[in-house]
PDB file of N, CA and C in Angstrom:
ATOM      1  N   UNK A   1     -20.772 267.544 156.188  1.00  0.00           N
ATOM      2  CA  UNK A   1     -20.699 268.971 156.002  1.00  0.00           C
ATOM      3  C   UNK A   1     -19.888 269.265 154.728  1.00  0.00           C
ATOM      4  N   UNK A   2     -20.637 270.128 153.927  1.00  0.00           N
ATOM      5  CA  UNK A   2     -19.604 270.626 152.760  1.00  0.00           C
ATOM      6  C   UNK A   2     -17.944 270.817 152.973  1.00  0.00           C
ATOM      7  N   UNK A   3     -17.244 271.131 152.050  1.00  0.00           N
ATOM      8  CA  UNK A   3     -16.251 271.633 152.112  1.00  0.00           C
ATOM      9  C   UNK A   3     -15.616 272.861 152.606  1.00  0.00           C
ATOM     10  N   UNK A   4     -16.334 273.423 152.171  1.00  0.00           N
ATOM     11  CA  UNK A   4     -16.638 275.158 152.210  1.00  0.00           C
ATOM     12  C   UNK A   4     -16.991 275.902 153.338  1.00  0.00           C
ATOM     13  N   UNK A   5     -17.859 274.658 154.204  1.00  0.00           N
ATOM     14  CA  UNK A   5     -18.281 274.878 155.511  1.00  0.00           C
ATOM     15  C   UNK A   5     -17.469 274.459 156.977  1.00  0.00           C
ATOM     16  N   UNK A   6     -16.667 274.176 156.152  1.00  0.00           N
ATOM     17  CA  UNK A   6     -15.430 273.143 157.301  1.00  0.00           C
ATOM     18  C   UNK A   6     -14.919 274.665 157.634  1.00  0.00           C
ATOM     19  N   UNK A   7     -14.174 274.421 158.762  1.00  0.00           N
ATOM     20  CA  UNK A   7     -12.287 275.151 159.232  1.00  0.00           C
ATOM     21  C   UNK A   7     -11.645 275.090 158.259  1.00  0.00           C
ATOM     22  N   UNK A   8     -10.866 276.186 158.206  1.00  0.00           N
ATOM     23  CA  UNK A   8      -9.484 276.249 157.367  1.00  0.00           C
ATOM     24  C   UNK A   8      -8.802 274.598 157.711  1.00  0.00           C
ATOM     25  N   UNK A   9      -8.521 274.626 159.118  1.00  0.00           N
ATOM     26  CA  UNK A   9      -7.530 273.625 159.492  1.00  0.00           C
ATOM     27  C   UNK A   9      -8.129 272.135 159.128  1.00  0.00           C
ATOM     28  N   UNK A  10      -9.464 272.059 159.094  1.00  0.00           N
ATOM     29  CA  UNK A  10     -10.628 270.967 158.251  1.00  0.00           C
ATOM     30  C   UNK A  10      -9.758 270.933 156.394  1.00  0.00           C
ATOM     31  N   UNK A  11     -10.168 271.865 156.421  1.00  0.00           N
ATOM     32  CA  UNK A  11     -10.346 271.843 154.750  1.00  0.00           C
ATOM     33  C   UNK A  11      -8.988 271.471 154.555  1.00  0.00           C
ATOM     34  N   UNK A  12      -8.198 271.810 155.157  1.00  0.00           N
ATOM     35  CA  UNK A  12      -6.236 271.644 154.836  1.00  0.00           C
ATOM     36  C   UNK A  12      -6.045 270.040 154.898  1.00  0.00           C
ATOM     37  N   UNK A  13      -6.437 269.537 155.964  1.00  0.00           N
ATOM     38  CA  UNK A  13      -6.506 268.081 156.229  1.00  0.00           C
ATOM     39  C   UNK A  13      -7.679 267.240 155.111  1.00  0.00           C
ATOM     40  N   UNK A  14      -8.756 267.278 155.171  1.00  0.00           N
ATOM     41  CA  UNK A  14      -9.409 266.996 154.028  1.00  0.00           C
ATOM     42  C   UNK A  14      -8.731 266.705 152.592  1.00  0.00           C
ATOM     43  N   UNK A  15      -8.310 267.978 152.063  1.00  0.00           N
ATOM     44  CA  UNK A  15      -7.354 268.064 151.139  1.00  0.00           C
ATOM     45  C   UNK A  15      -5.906 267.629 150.955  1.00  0.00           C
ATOM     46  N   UNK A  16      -5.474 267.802 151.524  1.00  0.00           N
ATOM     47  CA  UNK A  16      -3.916 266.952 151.701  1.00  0.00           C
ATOM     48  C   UNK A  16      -4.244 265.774 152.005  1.00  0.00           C
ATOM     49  N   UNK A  17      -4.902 265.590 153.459  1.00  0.00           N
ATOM     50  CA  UNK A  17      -5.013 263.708 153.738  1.00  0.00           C
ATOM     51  C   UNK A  17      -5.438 262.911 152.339  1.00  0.00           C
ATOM     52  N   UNK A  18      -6.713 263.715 151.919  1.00  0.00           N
ATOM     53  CA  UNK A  18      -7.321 262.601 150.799  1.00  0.00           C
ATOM     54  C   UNK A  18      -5.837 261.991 150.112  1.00  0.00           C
ATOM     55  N   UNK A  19      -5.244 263.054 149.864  1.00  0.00           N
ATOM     56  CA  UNK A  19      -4.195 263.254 148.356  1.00  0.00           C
ATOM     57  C   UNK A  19      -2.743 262.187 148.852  1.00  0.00           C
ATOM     58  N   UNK A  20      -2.953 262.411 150.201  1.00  0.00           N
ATOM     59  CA  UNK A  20      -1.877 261.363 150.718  1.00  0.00           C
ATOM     60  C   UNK A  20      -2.587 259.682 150.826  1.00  0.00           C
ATOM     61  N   UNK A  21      -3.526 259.661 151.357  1.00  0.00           N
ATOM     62  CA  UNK A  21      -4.019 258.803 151.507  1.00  0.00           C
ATOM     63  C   UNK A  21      -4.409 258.074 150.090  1.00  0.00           C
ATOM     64  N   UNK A  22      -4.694 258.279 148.946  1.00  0.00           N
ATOM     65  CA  UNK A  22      -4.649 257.920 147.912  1.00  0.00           C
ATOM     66  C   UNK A  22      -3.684 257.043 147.513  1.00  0.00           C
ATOM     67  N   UNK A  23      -2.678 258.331 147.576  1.00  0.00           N
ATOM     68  CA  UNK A  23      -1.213 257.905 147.037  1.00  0.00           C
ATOM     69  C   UNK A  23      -0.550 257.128 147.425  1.00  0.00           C
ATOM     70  N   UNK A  24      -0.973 256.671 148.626  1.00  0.00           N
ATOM     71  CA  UNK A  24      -0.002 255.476 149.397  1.00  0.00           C
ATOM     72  C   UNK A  24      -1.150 254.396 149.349  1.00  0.00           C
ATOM     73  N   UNK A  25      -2.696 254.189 149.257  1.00  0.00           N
ATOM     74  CA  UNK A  25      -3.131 252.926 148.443  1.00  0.00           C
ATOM     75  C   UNK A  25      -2.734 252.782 147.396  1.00  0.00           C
ATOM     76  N   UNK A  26      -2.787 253.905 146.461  1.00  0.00           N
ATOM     77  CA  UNK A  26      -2.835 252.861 145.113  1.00  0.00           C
ATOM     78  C   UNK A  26      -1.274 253.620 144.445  1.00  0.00           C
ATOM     79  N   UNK A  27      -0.271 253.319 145.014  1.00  0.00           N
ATOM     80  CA  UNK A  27       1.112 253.864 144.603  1.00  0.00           C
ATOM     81  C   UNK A  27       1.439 254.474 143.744  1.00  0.00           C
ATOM     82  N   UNK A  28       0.762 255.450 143.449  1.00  0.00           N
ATOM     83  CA  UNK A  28       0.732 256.648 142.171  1.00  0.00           C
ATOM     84  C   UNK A  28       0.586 257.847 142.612  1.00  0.00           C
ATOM     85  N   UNK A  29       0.522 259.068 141.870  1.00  0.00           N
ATOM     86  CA  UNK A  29       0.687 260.321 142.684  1.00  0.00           C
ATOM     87  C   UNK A  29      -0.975 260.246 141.923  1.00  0.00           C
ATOM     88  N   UNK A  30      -1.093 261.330 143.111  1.00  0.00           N
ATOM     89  CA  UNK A  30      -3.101 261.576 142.529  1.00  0.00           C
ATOM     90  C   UNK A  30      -2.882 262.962 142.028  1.00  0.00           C
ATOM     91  N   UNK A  31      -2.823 263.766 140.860  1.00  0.00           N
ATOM     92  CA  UNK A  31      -2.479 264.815 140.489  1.00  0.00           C
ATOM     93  C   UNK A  31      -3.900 265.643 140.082  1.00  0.00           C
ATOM     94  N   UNK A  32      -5.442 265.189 140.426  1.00  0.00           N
ATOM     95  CA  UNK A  32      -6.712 266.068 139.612  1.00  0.00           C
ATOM     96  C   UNK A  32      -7.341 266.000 141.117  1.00  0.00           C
ATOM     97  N   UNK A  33      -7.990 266.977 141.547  1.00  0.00           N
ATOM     98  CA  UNK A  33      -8.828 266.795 142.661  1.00  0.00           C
ATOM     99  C   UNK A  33     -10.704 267.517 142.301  1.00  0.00           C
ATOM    100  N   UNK A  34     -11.560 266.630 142.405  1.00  0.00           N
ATOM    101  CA  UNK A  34     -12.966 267.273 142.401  1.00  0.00           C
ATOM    102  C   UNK A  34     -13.535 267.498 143.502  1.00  0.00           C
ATOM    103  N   UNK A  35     -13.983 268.682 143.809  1.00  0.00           N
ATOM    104  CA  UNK A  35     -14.805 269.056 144.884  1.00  0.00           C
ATOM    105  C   UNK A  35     -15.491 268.376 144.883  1.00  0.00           C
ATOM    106  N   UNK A  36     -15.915 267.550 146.034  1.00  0.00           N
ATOM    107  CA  UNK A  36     -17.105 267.011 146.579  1.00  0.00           C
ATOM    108  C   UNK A  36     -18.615 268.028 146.476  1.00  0.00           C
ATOM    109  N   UNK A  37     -18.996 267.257 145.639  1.00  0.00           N
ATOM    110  CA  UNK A  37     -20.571 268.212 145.408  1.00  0.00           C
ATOM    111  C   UNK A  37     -20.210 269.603 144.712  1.00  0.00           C
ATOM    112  N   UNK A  38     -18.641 269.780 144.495  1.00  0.00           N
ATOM    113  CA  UNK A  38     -18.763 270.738 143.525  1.00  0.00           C
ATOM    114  C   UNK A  38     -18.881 271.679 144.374  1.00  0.00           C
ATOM    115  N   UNK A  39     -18.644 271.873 145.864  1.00  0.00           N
ATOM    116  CA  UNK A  39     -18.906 272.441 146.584  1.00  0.00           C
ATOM    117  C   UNK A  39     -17.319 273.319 147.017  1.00  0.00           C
ATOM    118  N   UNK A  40     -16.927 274.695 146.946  1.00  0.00           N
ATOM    119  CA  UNK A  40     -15.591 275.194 147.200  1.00  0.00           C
ATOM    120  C   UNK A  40     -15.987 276.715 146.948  1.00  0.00           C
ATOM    121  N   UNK A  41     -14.529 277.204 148.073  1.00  0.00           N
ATOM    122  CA  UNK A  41     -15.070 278.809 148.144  1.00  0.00           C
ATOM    123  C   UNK A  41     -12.854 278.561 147.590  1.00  0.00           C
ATOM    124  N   UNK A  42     -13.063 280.066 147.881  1.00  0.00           N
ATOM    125  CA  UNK A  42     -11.328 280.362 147.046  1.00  0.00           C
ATOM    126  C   UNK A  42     -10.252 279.726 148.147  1.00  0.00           C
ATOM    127  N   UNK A  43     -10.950 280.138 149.120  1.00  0.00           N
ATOM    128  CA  UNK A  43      -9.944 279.263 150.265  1.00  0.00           C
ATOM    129  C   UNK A  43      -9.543 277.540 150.016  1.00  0.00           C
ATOM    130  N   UNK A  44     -10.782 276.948 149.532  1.00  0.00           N
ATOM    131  CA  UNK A  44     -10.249 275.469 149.301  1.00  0.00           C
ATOM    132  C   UNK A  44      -9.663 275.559 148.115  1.00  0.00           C
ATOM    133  N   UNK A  45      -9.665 276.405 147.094  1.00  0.00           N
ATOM    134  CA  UNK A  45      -9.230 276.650 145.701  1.00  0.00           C
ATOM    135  C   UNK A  45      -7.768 276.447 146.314  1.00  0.00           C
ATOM    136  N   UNK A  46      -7.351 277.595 146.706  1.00  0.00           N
ATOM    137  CA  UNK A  46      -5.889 277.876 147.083  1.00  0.00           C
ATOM    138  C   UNK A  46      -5.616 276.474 147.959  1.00  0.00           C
ATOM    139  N   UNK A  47      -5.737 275.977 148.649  1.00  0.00           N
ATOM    140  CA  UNK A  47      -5.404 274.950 149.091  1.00  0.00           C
ATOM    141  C   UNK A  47      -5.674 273.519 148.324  1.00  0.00           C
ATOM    142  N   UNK A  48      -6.039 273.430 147.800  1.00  0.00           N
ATOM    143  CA  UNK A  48      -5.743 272.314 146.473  1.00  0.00           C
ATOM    144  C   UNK A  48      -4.786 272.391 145.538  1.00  0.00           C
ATOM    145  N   UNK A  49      -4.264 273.799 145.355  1.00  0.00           N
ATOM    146  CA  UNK A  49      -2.939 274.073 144.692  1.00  0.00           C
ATOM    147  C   UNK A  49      -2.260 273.721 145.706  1.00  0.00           C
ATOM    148  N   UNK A  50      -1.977 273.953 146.650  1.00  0.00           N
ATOM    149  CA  UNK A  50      -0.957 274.059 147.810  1.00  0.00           C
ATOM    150  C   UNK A  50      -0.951 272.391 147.713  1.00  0.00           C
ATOM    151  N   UNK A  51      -1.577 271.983 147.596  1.00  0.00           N
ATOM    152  CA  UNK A  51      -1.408 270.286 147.757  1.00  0.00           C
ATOM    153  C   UNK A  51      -0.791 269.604 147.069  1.00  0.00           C
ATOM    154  N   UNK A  52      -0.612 270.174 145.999  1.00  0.00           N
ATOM    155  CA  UNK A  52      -0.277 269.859 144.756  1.00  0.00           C
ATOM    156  C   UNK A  52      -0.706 269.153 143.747  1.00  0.00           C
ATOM    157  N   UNK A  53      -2.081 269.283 144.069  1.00  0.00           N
ATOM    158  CA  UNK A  53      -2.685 268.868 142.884  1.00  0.00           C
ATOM    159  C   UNK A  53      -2.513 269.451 141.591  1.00  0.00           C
ATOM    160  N   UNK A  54      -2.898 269.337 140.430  1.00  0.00           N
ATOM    161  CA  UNK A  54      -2.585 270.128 139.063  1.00  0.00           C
ATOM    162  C   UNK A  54      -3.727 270.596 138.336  1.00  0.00           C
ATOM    163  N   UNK A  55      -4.685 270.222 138.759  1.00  0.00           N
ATOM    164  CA  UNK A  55      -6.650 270.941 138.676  1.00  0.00           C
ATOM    165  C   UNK A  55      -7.554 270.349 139.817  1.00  0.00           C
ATOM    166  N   UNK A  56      -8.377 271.075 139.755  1.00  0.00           N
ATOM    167  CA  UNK A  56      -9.559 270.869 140.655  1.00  0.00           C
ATOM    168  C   UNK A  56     -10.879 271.096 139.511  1.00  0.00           C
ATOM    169  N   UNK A  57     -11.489 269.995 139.782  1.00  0.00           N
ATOM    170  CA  UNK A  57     -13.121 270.645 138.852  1.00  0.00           C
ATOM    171  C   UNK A  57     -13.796 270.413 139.821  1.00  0.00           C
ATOM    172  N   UNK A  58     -14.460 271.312 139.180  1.00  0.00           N
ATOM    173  CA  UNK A  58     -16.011 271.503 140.130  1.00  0.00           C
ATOM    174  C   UNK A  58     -17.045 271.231 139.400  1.00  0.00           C
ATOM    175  N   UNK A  59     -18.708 271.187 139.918  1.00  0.00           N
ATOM    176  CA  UNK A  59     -19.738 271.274 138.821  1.00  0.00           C
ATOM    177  C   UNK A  59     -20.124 272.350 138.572  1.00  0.00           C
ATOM    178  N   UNK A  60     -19.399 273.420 137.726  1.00  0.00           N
ATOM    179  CA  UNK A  60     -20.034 274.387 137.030  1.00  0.00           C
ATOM    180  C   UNK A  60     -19.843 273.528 135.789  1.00  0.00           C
ATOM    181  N   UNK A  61     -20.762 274.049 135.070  1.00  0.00           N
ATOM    182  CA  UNK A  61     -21.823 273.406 133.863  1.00  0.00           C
ATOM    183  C   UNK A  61     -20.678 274.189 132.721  1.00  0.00           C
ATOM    184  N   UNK A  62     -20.426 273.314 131.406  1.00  0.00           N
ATOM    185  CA  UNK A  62     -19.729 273.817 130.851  1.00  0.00           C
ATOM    186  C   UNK A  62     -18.648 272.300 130.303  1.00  0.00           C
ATOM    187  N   UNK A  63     -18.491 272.999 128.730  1.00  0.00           N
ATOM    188  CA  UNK A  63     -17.279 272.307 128.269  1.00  0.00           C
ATOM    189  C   UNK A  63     -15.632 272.278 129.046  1.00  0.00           C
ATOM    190  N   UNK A  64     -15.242 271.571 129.356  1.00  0.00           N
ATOM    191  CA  UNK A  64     -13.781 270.987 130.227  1.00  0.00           C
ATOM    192  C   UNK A  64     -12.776 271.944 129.299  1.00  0.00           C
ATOM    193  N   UNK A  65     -12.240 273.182 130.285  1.00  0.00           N
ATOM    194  CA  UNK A  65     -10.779 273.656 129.846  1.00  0.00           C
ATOM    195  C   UNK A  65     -10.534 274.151 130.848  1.00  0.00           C
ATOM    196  N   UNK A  66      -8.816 274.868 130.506  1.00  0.00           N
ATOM    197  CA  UNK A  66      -8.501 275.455 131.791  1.00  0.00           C
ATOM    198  C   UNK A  66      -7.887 277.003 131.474  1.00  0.00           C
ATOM    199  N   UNK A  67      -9.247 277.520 130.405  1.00  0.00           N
ATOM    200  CA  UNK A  67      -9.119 278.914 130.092  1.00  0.00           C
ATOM    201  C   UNK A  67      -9.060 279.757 131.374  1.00  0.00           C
ATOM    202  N   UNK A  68      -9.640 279.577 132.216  1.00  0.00           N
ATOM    203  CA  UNK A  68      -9.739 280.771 133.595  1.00  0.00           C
ATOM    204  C   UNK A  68      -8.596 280.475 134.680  1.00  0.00           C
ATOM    205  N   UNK A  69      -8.624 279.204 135.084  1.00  0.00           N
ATOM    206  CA  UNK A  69      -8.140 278.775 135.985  1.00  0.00           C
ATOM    207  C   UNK A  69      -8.110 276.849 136.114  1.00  0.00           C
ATOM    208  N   UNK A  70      -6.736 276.629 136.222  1.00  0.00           N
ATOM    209  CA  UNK A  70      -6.526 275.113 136.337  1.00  0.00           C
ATOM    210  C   UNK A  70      -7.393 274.343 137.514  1.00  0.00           C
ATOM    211  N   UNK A  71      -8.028 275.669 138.751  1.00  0.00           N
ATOM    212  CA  UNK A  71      -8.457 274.419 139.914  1.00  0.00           C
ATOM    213  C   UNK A  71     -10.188 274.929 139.801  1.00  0.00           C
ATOM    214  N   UNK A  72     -10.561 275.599 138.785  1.00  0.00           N
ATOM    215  CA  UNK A  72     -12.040 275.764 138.629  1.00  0.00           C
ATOM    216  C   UNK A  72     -12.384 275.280 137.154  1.00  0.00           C
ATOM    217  N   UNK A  73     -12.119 274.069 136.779  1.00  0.00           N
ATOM    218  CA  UNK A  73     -12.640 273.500 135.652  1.00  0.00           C
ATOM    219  C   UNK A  73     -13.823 273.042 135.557  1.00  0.00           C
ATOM    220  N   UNK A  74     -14.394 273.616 134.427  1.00  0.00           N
ATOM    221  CA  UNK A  74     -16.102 272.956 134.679  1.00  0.00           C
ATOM    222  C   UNK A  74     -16.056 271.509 134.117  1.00  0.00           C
ATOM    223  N   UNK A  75     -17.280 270.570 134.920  1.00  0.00           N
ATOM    224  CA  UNK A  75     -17.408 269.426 134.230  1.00  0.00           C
ATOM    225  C   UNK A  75     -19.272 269.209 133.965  1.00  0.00           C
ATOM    226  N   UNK A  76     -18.824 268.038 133.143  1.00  0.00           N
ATOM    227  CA  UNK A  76     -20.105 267.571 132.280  1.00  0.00           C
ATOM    228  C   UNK A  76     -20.624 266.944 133.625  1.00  0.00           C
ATOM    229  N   UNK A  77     -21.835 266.731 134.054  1.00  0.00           N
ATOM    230  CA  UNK A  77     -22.772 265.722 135.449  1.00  0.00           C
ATOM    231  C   UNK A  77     -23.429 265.249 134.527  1.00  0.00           C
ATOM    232  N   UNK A  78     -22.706 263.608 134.918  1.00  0.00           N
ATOM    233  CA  UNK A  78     -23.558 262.557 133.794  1.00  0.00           C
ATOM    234  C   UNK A  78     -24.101 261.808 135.217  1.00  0.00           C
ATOM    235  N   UNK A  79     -25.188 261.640 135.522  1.00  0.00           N
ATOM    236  CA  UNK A  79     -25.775 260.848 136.530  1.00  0.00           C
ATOM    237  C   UNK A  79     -26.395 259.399 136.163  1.00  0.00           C
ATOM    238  N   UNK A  80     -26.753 258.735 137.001  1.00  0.00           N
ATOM    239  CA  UNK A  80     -27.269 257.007 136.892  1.00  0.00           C
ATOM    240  C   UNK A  80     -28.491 257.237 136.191  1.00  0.00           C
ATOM    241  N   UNK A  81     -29.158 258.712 136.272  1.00  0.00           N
ATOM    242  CA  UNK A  81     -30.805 258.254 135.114  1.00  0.00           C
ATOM    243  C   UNK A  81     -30.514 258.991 134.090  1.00  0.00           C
ATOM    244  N   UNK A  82     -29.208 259.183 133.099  1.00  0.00           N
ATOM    245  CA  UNK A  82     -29.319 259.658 131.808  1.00  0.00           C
ATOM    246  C   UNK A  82     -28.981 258.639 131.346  1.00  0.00           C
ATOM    247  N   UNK A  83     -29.722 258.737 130.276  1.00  0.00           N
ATOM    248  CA  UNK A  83     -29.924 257.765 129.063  1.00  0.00           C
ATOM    249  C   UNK A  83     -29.133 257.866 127.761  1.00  0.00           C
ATOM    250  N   UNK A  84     -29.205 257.322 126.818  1.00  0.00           N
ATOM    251  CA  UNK A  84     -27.842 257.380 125.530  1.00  0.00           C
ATOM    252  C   UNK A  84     -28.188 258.586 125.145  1.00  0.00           C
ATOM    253  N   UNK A  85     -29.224 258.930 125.002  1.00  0.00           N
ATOM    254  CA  UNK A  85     -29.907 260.425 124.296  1.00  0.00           C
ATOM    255  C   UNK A  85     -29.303 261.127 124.898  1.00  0.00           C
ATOM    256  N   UNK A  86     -29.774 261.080 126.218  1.00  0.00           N
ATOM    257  CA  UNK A  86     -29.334 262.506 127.470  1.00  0.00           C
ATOM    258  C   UNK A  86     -27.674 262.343 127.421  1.00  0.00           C
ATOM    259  N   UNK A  87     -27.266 261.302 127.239  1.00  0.00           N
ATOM    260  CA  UNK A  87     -25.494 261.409 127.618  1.00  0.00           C
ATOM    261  C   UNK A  87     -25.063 262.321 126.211  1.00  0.00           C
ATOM    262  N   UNK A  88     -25.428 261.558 125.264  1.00  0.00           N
ATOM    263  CA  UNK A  88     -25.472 262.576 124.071  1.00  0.00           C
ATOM    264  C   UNK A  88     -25.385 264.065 124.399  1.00  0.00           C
ATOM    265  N   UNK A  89     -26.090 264.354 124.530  1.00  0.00           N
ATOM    266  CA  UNK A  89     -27.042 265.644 124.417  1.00  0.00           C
ATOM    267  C   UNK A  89     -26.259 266.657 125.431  1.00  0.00           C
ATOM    268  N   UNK A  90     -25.729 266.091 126.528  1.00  0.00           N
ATOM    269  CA  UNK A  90     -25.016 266.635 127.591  1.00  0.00           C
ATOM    270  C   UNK A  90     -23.310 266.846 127.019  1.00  0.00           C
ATOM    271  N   UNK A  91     -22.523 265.904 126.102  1.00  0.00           N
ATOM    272  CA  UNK A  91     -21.832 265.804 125.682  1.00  0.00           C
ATOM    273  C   UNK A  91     -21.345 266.800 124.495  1.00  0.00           C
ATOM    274  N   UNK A  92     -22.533 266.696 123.263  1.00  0.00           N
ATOM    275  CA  UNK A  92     -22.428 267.747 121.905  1.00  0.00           C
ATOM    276  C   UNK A  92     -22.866 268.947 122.471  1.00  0.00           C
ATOM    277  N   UNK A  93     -24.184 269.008 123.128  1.00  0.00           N
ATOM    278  CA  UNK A  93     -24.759 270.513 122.925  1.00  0.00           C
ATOM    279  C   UNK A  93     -24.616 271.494 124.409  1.00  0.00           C
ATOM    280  N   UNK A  94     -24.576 270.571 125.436  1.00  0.00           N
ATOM    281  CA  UNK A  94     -24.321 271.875 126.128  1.00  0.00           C
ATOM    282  C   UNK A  94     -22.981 272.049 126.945  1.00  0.00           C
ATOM    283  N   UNK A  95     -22.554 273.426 125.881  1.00  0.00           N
ATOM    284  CA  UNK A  95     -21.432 273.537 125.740  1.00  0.00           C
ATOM    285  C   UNK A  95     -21.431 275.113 126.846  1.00  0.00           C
ATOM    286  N   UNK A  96     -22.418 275.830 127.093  1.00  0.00           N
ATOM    287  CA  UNK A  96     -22.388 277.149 127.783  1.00  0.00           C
ATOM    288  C   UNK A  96     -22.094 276.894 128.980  1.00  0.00           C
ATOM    289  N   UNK A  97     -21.024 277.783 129.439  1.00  0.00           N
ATOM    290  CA  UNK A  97     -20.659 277.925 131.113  1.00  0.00           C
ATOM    291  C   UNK A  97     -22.466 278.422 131.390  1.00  0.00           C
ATOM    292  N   UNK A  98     -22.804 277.561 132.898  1.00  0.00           N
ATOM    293  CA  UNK A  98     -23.688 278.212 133.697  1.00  0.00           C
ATOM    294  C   UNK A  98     -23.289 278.475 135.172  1.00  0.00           C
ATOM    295  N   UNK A  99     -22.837 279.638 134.834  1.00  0.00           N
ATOM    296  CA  UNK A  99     -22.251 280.639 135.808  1.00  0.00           C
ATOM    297  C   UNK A  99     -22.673 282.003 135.785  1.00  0.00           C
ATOM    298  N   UNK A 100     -22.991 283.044 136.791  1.00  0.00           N
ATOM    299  CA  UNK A 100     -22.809 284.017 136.722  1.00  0.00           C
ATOM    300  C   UNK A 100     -21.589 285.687 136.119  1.00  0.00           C
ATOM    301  N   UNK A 101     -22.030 285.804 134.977  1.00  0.00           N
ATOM    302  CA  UNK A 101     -21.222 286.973 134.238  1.00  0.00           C
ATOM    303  C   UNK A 101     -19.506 286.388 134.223  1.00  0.00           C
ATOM    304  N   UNK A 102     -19.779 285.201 133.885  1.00  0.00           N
ATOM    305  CA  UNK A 102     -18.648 284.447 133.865  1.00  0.00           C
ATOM    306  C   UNK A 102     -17.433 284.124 134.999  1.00  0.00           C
ATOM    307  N   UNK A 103     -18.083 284.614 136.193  1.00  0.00           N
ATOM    308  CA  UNK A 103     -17.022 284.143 137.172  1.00  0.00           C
ATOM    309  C   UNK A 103     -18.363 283.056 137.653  1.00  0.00           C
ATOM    310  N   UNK A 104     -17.072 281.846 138.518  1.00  0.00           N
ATOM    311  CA  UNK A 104     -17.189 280.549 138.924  1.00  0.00           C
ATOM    312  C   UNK A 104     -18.471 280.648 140.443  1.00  0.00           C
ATOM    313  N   UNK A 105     -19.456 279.945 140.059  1.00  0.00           N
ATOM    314  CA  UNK A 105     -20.545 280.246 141.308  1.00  0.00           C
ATOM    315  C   UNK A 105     -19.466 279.095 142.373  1.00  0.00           C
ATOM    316  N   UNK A 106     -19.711 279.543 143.149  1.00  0.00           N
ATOM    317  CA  UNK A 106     -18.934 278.468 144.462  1.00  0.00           C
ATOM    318  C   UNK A 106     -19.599 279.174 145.649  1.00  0.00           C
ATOM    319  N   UNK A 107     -19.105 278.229 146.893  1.00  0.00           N
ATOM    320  CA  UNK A 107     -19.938 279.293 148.174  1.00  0.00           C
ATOM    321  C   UNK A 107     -19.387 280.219 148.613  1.00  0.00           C
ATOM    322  N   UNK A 108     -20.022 280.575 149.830  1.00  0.00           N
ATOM    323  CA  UNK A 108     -19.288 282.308 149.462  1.00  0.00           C
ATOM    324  C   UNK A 108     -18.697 282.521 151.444  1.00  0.00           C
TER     325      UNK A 108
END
């Protein structure tokens, strides 16, 4: 089940456990968190801060900053069938948020 579709009390555990559970395999703090499938409504937003993470990206389409917001960063989706061209191409040229009137599509 998505993220988005969980319980509050789901999504809290989800989010914190991962971030603990990380941190005590591989003895480092885990400070970036990505939505699974890119999938998040504002409720998991706010609770990925609360975790203390320091960004969250999602897949909205778009060059990587944290002009709007540190836990809705867009990223590049480079998948297993792009090719040097397509990695290219995904990399230089598409640079446009694809989002609606510039706020972040997420579920609702």
């Amino acid at each position: 089940m998505r993220l988005s579709q969980q319980t509050p009390d789901e999504q809290r555990r989800q989010i914190a456990g991962s971030k603990a559970g990380l941190e005590d395999l591989l003895g480092a703090a885990v400070r970036h968190f990505c939505y699974p499938y890119g999938d998040y409504d504002t409720h998991c937003r706010d609770l990925v801060a609360e975790a203390g993470y320091r960004t969250g990206l999602t897949c909205i389409r778009g060059a990587a900053n944290t002009a709007n917001n540190a836990y809705e960063i867009p990223r590049k989706a480079i998948s297993h069938g792009d090719n040097l061209l397509g990695f290219w191409w995904k990399l230089h040229m598409k640079h446009e948020r694809k989002d609606h009137g510039g706020e972040p599509v997420y579920a609702s």
